[in-house]
C-alpha atoms as a PDB file:
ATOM      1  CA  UNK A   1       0.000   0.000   0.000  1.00  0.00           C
ATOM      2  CA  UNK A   2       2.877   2.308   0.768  1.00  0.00           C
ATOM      3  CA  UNK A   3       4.599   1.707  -2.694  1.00  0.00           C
ATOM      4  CA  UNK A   4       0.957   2.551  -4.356  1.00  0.00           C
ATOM      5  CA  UNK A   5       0.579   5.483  -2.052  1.00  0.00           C
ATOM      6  CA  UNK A   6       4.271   7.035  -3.044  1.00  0.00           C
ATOM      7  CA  UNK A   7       3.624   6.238  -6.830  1.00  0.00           C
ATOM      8  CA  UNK A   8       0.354   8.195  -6.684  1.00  0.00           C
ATOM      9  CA  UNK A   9       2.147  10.735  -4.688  1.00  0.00           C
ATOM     10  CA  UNK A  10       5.002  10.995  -7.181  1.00  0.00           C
ATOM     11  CA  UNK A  11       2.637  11.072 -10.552  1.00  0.00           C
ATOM     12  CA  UNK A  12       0.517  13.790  -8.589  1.00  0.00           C
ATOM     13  CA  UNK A  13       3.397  15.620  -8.287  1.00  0.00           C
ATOM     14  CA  UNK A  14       4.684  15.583 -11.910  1.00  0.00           C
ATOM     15  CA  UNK A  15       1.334  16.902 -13.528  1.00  0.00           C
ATOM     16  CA  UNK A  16       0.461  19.462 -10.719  1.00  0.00           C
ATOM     17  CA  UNK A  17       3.865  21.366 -10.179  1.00  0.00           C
ATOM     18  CA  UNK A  18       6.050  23.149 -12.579  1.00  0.00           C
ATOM     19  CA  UNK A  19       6.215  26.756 -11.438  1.00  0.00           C
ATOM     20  CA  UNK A  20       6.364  29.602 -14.265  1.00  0.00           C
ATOM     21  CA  UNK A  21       5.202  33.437 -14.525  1.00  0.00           C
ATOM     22  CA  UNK A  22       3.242  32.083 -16.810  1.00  0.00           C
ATOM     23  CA  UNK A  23       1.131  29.615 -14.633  1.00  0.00           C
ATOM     24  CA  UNK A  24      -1.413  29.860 -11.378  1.00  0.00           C
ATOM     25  CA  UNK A  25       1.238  28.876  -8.492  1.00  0.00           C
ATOM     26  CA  UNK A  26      -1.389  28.985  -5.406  1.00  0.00           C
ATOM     27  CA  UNK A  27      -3.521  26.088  -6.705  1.00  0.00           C
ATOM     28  CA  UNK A  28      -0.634  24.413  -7.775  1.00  0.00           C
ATOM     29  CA  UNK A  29       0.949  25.079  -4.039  1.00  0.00           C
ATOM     30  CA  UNK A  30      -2.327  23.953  -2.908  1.00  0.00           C
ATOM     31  CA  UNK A  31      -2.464  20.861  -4.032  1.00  0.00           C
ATOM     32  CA  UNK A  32       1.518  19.801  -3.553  1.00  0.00           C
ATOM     33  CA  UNK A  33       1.194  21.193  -0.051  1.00  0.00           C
ATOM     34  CA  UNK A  34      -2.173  18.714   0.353  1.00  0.00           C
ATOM     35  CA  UNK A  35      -0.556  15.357  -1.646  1.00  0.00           C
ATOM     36  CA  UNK A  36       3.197  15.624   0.430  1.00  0.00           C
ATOM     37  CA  UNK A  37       0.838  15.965   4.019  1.00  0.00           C
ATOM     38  CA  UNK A  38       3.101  15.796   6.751  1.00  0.00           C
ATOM     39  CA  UNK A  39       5.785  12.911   4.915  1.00  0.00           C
ATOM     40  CA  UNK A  40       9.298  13.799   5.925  1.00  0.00           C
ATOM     41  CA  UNK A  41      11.452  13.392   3.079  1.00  0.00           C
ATOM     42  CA  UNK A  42      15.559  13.584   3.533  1.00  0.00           C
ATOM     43  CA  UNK A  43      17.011  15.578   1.016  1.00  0.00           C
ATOM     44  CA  UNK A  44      20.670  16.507   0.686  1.00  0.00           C
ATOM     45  CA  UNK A  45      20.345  19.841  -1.597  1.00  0.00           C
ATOM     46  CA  UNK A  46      23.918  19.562  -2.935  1.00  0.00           C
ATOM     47  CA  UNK A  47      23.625  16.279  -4.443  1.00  0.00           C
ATOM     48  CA  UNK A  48      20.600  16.669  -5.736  1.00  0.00           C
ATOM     49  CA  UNK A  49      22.070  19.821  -7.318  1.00  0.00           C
ATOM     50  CA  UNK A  50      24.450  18.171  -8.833  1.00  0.00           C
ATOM     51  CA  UNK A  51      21.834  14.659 -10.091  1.00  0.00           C
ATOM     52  CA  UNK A  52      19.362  17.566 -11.792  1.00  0.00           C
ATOM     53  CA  UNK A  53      21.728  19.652 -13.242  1.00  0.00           C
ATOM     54  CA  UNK A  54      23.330  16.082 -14.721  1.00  0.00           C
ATOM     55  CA  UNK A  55      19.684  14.853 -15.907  1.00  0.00           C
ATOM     56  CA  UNK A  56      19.256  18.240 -17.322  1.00  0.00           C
ATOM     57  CA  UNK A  57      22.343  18.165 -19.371  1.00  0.00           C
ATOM     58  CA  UNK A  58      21.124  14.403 -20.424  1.00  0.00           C
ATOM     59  CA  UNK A  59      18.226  15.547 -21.705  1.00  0.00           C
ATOM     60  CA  UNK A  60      19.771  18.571 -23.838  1.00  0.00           C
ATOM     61  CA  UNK A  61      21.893  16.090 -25.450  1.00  0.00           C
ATOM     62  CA  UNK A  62      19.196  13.513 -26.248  1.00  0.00           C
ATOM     63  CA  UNK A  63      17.642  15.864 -28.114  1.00  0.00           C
ATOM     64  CA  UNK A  64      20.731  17.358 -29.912  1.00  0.00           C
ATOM     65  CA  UNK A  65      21.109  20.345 -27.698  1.00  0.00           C
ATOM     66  CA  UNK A  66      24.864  21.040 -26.014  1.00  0.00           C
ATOM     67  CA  UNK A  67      25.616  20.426 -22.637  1.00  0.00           C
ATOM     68  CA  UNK A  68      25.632  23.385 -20.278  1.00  0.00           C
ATOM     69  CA  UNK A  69      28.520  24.376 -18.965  1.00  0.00           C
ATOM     70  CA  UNK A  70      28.087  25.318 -14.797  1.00  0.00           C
ATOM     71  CA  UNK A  71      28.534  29.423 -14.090  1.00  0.00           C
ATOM     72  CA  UNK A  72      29.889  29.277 -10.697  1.00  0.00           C
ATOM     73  CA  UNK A  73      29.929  33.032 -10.350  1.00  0.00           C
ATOM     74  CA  UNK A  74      26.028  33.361 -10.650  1.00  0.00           C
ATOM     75  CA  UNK A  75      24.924  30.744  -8.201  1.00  0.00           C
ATOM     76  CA  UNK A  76      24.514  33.020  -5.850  1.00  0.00           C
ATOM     77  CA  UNK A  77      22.148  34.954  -7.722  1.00  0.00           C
ATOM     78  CA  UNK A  78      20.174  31.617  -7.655  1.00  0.00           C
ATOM     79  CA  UNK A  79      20.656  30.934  -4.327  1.00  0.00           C
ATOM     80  CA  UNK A  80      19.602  34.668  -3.363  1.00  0.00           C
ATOM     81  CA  UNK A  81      16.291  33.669  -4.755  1.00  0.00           C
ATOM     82  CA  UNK A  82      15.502  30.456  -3.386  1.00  0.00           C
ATOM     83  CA  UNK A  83      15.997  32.655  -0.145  1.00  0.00           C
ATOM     84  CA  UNK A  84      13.661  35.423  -1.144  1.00  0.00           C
ATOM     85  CA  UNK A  85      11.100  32.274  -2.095  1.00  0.00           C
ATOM     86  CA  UNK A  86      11.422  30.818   1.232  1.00  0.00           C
ATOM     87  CA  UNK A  87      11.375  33.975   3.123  1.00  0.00           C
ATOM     88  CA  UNK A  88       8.060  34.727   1.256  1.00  0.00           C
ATOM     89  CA  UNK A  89       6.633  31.017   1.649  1.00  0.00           C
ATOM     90  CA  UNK A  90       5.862  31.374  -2.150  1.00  0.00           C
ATOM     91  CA  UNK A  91       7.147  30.102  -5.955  1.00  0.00           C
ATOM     92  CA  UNK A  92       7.747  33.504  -7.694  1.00  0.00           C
ATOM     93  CA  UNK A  93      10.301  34.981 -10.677  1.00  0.00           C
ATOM     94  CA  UNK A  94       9.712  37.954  -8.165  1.00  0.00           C
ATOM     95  CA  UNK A  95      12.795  40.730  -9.556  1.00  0.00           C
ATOM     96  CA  UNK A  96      13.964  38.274 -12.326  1.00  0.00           C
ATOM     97  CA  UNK A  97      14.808  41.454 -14.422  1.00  0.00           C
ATOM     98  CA  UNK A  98      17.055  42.592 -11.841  1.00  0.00           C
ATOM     99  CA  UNK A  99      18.691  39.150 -11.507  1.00  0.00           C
ATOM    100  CA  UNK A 100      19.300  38.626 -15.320  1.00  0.00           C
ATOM    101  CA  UNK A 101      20.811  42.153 -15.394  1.00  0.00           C
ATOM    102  CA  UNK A 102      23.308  41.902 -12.876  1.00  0.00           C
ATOM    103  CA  UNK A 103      24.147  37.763 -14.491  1.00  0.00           C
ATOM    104  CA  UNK A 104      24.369  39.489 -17.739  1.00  0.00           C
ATOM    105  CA  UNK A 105      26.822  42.328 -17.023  1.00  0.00           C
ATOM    106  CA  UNK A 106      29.167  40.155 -14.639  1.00  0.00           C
ATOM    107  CA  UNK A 107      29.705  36.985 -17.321  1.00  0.00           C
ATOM    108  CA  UNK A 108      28.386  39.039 -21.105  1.00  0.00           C
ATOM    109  CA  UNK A 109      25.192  36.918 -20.904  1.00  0.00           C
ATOM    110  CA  UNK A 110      22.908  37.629 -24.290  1.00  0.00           C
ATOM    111  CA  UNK A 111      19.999  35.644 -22.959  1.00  0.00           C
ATOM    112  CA  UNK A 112      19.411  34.510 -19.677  1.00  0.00           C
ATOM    113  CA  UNK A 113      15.842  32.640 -18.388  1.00  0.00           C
ATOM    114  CA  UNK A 114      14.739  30.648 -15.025  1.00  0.00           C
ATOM    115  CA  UNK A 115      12.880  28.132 -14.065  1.00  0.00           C
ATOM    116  CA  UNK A 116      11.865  27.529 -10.690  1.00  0.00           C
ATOM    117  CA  UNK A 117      10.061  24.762  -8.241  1.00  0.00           C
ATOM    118  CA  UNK A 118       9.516  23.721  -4.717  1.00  0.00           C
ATOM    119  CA  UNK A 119       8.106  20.904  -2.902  1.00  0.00           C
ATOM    120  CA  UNK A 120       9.932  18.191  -4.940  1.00  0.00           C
ATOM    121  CA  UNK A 121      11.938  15.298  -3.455  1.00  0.00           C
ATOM    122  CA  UNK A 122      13.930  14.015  -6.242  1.00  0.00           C
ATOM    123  CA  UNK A 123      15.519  15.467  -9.128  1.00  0.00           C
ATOM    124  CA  UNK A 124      14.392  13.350 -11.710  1.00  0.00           C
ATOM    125  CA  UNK A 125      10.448  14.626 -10.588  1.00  0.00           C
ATOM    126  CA  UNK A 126      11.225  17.867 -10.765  1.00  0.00           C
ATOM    127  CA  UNK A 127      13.600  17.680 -14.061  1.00  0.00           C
ATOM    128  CA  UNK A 128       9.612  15.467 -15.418  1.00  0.00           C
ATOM    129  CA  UNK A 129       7.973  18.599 -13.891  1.00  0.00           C
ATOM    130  CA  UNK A 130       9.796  20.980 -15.797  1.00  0.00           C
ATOM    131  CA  UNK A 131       9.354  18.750 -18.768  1.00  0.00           C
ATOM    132  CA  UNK A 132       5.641  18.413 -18.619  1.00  0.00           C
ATOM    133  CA  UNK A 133       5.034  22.457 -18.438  1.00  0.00           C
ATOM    134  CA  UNK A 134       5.662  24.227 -22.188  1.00  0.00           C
ATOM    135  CA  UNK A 135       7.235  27.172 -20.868  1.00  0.00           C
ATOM    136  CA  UNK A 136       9.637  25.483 -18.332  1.00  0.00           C
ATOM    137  CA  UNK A 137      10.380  22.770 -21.200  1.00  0.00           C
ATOM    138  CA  UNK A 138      11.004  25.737 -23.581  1.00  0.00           C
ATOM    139  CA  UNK A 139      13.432  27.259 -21.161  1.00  0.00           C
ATOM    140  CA  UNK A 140      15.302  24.160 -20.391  1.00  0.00           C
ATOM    141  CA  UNK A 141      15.469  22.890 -24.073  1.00  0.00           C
ATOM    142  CA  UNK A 142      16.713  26.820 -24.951  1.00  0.00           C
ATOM    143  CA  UNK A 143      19.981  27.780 -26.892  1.00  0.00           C
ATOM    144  CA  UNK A 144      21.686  28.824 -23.925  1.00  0.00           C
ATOM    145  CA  UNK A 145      25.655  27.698 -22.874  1.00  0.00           C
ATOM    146  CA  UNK A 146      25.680  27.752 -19.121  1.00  0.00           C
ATOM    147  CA  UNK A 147      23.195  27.346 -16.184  1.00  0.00           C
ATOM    148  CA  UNK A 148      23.339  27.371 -12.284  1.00  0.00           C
ATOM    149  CA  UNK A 149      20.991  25.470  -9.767  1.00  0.00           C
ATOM    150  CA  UNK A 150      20.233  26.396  -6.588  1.00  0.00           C
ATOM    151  CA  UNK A 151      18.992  24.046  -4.450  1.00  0.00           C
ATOM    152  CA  UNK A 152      17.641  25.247  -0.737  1.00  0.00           C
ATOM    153  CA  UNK A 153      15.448  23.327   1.700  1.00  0.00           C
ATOM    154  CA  UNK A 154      13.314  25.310   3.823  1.00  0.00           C
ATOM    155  CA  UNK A 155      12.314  25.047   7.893  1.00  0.00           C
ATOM    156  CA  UNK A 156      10.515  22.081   7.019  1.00  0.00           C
ATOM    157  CA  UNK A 157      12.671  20.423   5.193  1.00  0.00           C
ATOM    158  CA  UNK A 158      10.926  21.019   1.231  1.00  0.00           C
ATOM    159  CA  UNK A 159      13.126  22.383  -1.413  1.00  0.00           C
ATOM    160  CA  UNK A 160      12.863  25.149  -3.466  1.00  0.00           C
ATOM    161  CA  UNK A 161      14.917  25.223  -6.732  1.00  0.00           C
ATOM    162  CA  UNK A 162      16.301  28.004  -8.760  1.00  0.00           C
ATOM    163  CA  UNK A 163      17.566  26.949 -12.263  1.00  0.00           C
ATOM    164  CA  UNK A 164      19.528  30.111 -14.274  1.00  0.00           C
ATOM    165  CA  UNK A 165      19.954  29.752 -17.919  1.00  0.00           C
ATOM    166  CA  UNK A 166      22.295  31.667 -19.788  1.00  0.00           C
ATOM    167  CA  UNK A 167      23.445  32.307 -23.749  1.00  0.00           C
ATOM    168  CA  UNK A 168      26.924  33.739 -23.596  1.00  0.00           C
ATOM    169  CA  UNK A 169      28.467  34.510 -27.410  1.00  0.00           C
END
């Protein structure tokens, strides 16, 4: 029963959460908040960093796309976020503008876009999350060289994620 019970739990998760300007977060929030209930799940953010941003590259090059190469100097800008997210007890792109400015100056970004999540407990659901919603998908599948992820678990324990995508020429 507890197998059935986490594989409902895990497919509920994939089609209700991917977290875009472009989508209605609160019901979304809603309903991940109601399906997770009060199931502690371990997470170690820095691993799981490093598993999504390797699925992510996987993908890219299943598809044809290059691998992204990691921009260590704007991880904090995706860290700073996941701390504005969890200080706000929201998903938001909340001052992306000002984010993609400051990434774009410091490393001569053309292009830079973000995705964004919470509430997932493995990277492979939230890389299927980001999959299943068009405008995450056409983020992550974008013609960008380098990314960052920010990872970042908050008092409880859920994680919020902060993916930065960036074209530099």
């Amino acid at each position: 029963m507890n197998k059935l019970y986490s594989a409902f739990l895990a497919l509920a998760l994939i089609f209700s959460l991917g977290a875009c300007s472009k989508t209605s977060d609160s019901e979304e929030e809603k309903l991940a908040e109601a399906l997770l209930g009060n199931e502690k799940v371990n997470i170690d953010p820095e691993k799981m960093e490093d598993e999504l941003l390797n699925l992510v590259n996987d993908h890219r090059a299943s598809i044809g796309l290059t691998k992204l190469q990691t921009s260590d100097s704007s991880y904090k800008y995706a860290q700073e976020h996941n701390d504005y997210m969890i200080s706000k007890n929201k998903l938001s792109h909340d001052n992306f503008q000002s984010r993609a400015s400051k990434i774009a100056l410091e490393i001569n970004a053309v292009n830079v876009g973000e995705n964004v999540a919470r509430y997932y407990s493995t990277a492979e659901l939230t890389l299927q999350g980001w999959l299943d919603s068009s405008s995450h998908k056409e983020t992550l599948e974008g013609t960008y060289t380098h990314t960052t992820l920010s990872i970042q678990l908050d008092k409880n324990g859920k994680a919020y994620f902060t993916q930065i995508f960036m074209k530099v020429d």
